[in-house]
C-alpha atoms as a PDB file:
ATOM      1  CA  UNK A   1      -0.986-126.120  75.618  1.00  0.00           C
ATOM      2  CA  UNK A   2       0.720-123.628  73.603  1.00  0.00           C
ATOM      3  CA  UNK A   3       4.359-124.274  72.730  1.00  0.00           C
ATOM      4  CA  UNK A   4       6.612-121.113  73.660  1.00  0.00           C
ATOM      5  CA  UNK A   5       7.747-119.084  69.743  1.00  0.00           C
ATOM      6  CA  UNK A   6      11.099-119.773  69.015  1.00  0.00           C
ATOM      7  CA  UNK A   7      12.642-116.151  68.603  1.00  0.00           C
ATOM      8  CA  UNK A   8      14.958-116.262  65.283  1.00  0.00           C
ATOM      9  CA  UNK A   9      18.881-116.244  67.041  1.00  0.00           C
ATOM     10  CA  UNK A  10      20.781-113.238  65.099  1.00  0.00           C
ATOM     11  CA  UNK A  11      24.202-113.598  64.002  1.00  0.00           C
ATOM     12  CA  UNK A  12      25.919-110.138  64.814  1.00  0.00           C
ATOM     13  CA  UNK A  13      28.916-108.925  64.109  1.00  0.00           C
ATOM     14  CA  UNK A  14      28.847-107.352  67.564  1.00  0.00           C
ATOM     15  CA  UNK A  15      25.883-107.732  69.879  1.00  0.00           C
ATOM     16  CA  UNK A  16      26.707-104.735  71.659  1.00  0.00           C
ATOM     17  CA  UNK A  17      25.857-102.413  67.813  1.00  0.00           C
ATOM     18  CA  UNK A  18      22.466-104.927  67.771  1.00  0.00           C
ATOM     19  CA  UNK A  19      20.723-104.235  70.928  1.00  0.00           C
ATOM     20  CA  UNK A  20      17.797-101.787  69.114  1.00  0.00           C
ATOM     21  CA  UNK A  21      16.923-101.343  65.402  1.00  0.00           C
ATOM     22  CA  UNK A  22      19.009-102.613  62.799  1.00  0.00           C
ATOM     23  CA  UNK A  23      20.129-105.722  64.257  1.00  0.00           C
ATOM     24  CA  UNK A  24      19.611-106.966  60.622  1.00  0.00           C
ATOM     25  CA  UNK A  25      22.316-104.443  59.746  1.00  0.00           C
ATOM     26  CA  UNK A  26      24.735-105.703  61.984  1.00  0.00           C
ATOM     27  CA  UNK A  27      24.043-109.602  60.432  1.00  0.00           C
ATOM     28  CA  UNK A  28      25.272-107.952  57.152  1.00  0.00           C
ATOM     29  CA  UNK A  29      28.266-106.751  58.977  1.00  0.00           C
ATOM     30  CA  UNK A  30      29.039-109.663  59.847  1.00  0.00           C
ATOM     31  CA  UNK A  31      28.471-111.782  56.770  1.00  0.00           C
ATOM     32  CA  UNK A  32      30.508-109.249  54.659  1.00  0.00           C
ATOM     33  CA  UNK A  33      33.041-109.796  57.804  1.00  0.00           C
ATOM     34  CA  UNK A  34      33.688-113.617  57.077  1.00  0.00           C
ATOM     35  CA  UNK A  35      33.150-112.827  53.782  1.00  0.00           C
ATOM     36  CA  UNK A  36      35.862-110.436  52.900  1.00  0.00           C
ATOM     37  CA  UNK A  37      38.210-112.763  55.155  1.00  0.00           C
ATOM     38  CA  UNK A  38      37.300-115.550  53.276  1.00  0.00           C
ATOM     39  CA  UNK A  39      37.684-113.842  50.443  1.00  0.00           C
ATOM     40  CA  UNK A  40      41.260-112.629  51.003  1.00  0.00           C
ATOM     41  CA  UNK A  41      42.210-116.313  52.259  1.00  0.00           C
ATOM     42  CA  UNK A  42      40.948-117.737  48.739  1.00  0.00           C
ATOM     43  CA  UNK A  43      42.690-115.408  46.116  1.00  0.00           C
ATOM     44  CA  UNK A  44      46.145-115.932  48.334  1.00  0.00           C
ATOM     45  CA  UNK A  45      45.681-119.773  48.016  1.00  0.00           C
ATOM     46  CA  UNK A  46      44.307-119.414  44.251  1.00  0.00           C
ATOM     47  CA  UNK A  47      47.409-117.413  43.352  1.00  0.00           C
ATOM     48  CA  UNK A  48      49.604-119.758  45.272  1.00  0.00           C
ATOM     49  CA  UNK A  49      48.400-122.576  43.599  1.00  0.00           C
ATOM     50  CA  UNK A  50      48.831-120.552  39.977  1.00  0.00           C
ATOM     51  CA  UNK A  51      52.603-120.704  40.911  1.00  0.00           C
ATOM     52  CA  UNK A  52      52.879-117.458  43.085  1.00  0.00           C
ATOM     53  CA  UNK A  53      53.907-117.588  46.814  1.00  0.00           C
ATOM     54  CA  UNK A  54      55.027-114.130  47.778  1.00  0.00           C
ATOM     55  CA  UNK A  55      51.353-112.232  46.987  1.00  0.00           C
ATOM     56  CA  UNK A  56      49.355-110.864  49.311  1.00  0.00           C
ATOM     57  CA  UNK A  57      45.428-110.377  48.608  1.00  0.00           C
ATOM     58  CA  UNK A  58      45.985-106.605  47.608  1.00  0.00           C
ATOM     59  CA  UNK A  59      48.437-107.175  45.735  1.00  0.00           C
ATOM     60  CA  UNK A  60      46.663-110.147  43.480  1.00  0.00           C
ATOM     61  CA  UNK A  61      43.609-107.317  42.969  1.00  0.00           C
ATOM     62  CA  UNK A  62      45.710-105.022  41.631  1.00  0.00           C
ATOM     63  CA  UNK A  63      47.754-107.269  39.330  1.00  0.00           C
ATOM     64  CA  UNK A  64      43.879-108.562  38.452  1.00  0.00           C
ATOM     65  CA  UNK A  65      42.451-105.378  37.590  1.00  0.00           C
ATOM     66  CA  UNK A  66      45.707-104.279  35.509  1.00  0.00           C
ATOM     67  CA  UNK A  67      45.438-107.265  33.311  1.00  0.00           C
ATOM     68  CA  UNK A  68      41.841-106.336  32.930  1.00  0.00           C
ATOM     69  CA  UNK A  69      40.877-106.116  29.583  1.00  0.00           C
ATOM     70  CA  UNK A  70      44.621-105.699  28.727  1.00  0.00           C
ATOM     71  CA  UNK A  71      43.953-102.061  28.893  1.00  0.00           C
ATOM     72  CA  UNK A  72      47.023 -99.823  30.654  1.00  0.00           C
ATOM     73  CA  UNK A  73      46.217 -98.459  34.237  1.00  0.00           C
ATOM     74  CA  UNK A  74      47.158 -95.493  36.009  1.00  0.00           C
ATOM     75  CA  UNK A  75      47.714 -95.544  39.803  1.00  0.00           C
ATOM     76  CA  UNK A  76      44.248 -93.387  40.564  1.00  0.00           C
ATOM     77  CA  UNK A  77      42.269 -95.544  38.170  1.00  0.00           C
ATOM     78  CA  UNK A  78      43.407 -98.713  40.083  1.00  0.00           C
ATOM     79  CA  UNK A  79      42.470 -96.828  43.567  1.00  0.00           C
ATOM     80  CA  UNK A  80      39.549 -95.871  42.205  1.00  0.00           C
ATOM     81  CA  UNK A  81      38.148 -98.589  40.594  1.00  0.00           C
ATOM     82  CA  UNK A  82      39.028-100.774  43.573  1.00  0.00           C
ATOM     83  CA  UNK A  83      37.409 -98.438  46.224  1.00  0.00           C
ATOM     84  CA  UNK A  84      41.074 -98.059  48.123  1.00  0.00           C
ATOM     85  CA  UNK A  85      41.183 -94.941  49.595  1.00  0.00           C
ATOM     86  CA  UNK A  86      44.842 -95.223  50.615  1.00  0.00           C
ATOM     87  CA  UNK A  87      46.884 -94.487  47.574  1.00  0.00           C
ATOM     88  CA  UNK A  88      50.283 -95.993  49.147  1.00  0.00           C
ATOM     89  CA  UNK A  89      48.851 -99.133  49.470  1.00  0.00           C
ATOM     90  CA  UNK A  90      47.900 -99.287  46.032  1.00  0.00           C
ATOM     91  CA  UNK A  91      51.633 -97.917  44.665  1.00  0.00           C
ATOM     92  CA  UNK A  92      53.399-100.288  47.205  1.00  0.00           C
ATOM     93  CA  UNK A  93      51.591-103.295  45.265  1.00  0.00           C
ATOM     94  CA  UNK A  94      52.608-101.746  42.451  1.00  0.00           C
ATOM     95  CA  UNK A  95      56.298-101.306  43.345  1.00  0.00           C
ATOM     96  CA  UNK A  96      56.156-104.525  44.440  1.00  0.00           C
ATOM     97  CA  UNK A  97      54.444-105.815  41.165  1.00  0.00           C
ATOM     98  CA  UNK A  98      57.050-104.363  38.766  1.00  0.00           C
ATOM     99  CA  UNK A  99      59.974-105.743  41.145  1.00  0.00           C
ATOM    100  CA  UNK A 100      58.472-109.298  40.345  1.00  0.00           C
ATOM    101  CA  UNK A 101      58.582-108.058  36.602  1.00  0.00           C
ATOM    102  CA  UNK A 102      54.701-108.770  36.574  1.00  0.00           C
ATOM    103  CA  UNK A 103      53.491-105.366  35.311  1.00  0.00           C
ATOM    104  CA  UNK A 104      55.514-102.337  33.749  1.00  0.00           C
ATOM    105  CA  UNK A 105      55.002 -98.764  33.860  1.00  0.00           C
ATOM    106  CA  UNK A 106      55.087 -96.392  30.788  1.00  0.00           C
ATOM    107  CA  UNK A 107      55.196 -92.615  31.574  1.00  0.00           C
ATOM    108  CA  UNK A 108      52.686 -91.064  29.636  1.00  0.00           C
ATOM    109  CA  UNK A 109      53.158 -87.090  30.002  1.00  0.00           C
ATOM    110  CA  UNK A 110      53.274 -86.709  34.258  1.00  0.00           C
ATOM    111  CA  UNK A 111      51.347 -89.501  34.434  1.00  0.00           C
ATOM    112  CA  UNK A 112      52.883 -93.317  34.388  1.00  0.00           C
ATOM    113  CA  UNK A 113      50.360 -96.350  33.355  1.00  0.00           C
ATOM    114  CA  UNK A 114      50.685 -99.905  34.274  1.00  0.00           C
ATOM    115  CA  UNK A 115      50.147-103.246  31.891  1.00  0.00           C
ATOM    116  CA  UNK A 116      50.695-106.880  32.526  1.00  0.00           C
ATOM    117  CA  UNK A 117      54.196-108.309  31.535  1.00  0.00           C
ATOM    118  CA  UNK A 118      53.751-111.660  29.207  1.00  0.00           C
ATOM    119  CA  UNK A 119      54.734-113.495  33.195  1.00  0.00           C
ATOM    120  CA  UNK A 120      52.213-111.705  34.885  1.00  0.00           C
ATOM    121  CA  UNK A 121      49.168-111.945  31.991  1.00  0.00           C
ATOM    122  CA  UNK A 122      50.043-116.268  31.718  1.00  0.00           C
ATOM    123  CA  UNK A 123      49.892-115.617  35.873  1.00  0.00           C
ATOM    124  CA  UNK A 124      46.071-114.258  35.663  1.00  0.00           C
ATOM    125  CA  UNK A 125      45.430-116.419  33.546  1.00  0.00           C
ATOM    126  CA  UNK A 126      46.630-119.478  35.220  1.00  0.00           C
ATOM    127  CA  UNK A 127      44.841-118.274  38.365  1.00  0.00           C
ATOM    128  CA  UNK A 128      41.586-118.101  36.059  1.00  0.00           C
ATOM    129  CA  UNK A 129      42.037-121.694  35.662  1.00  0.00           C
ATOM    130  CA  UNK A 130      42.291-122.517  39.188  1.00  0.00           C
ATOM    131  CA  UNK A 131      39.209-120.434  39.929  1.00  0.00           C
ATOM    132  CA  UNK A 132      36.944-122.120  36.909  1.00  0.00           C
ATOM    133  CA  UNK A 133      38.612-125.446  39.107  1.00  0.00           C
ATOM    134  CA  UNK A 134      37.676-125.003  42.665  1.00  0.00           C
ATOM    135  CA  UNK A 135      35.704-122.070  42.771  1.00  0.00           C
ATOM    136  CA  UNK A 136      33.205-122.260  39.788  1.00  0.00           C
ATOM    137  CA  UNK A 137      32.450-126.232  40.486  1.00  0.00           C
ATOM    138  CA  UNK A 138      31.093-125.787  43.917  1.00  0.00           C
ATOM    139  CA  UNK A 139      29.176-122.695  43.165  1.00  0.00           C
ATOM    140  CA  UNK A 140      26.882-124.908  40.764  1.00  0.00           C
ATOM    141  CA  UNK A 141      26.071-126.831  44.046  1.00  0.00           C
ATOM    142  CA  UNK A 142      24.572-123.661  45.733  1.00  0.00           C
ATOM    143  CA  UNK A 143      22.059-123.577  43.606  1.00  0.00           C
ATOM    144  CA  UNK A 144      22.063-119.968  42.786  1.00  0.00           C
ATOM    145  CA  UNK A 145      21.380-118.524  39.908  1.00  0.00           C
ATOM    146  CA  UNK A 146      23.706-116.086  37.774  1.00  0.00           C
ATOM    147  CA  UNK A 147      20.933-113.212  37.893  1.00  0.00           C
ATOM    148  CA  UNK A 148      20.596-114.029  41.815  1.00  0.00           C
ATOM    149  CA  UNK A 149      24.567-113.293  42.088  1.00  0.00           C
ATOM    150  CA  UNK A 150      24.128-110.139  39.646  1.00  0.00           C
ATOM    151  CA  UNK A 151      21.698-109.040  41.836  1.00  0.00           C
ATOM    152  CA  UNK A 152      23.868-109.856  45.005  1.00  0.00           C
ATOM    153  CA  UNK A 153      26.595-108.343  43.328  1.00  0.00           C
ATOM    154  CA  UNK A 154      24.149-104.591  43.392  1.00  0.00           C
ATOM    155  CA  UNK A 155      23.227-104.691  46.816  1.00  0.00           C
ATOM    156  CA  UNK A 156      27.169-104.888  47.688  1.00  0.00           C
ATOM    157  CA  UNK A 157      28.062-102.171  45.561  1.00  0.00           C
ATOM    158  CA  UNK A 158      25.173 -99.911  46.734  1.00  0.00           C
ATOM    159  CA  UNK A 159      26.012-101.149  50.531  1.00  0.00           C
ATOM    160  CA  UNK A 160      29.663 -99.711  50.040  1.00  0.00           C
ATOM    161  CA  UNK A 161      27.931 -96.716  48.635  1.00  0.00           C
ATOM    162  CA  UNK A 162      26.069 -96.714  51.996  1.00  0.00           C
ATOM    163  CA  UNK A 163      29.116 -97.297  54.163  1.00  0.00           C
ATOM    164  CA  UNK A 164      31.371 -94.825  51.712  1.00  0.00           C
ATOM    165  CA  UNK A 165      28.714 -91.623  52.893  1.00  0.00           C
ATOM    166  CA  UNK A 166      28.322 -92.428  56.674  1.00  0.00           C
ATOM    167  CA  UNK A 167      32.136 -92.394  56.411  1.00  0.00           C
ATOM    168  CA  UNK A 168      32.511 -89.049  55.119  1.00  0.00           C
ATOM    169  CA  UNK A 169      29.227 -88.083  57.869  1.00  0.00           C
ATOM    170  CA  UNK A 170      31.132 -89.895  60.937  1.00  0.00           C
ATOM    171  CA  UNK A 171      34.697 -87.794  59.361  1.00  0.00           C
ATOM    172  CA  UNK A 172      32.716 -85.044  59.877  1.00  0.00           C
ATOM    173  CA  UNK A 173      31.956 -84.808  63.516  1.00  0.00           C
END
């Protein structure tokens, strides 16, 4: 007697979007779903455990990609660079950021850029430690390899590429 197929159960973000084609879509959805929150939960603890409470995720990417490569930022670079389409967001992390005497702003012309106070450069960095810690250890146990996560790392930049353009489309109707 033949044994019934076992049809593959799909994790959706919302069965109701993965009734037809591109069910497989909607299993994205919902991995970059958990993923972003998990994402968000982990650099808040990371940057509590580097000594700083009052953070919230935003607000640890920004202060991130300042520091990065100790090269001054101006508030549409940051928006920008981090895909944030709403600039007050952005400049309230910022405000917030020079309150905590983190970063400071130089006006350069009409234009002011951003850098990483000594406090808030030994803050990234003690938050790199505490990522090479926790995070870095268990992702040798996953057994994935760094061109695997380079390659990962495409596919999420050409999906928000994907999701950027039916944005504009759906803005348009």
């Amino acid at each position: 007697m033949d044994e019934p197929k076992q049809t593959k159960r799909k994790i959706v973000s919302s069965r109701h979007l993965a009734d037809s084609e591109g069910w497989e879509l909607s299993e994205v959805e919902y991995g970059l779903i958990i993923a972003y929150n998990g994402f968000s939960r982990w650099v808040s603890k990371c940057m509590q455990a580097a000594g700083n409470q009052e953070m919230a995720s935003l607000d640890i990417l920004v202060i991130h990609h300042i520091n990065h490569r100790a090269k001054q930022k101006k508030l549409s670079d940051i928006c920008f660079l981090l895909n944030v389409e709403d600039v007050h967001t952005v400049n309230y992390s910022i405000r917030k950021l020079l309150k905590a005497e983190l970063i400071v702003g130089k006006k350069q012309g009409k234009e002011m850029f951003y850098s990483t106070t000594e406090t808030g450069q030994a803050l990234c960095d003690q938050y790199r430690e505490i990522r090479e810690q926790c995070l870095l250890e268990g992702l040798t146990r996953l057994d994935v390899k760094p061109q695997e996560l380079s390659e990962i790392a495409s596919v999420l930049r050409s999906l928000s590429g994907l999701y950027d353009q039916a944005s504009r489309s759906a803005a348009s109707l």
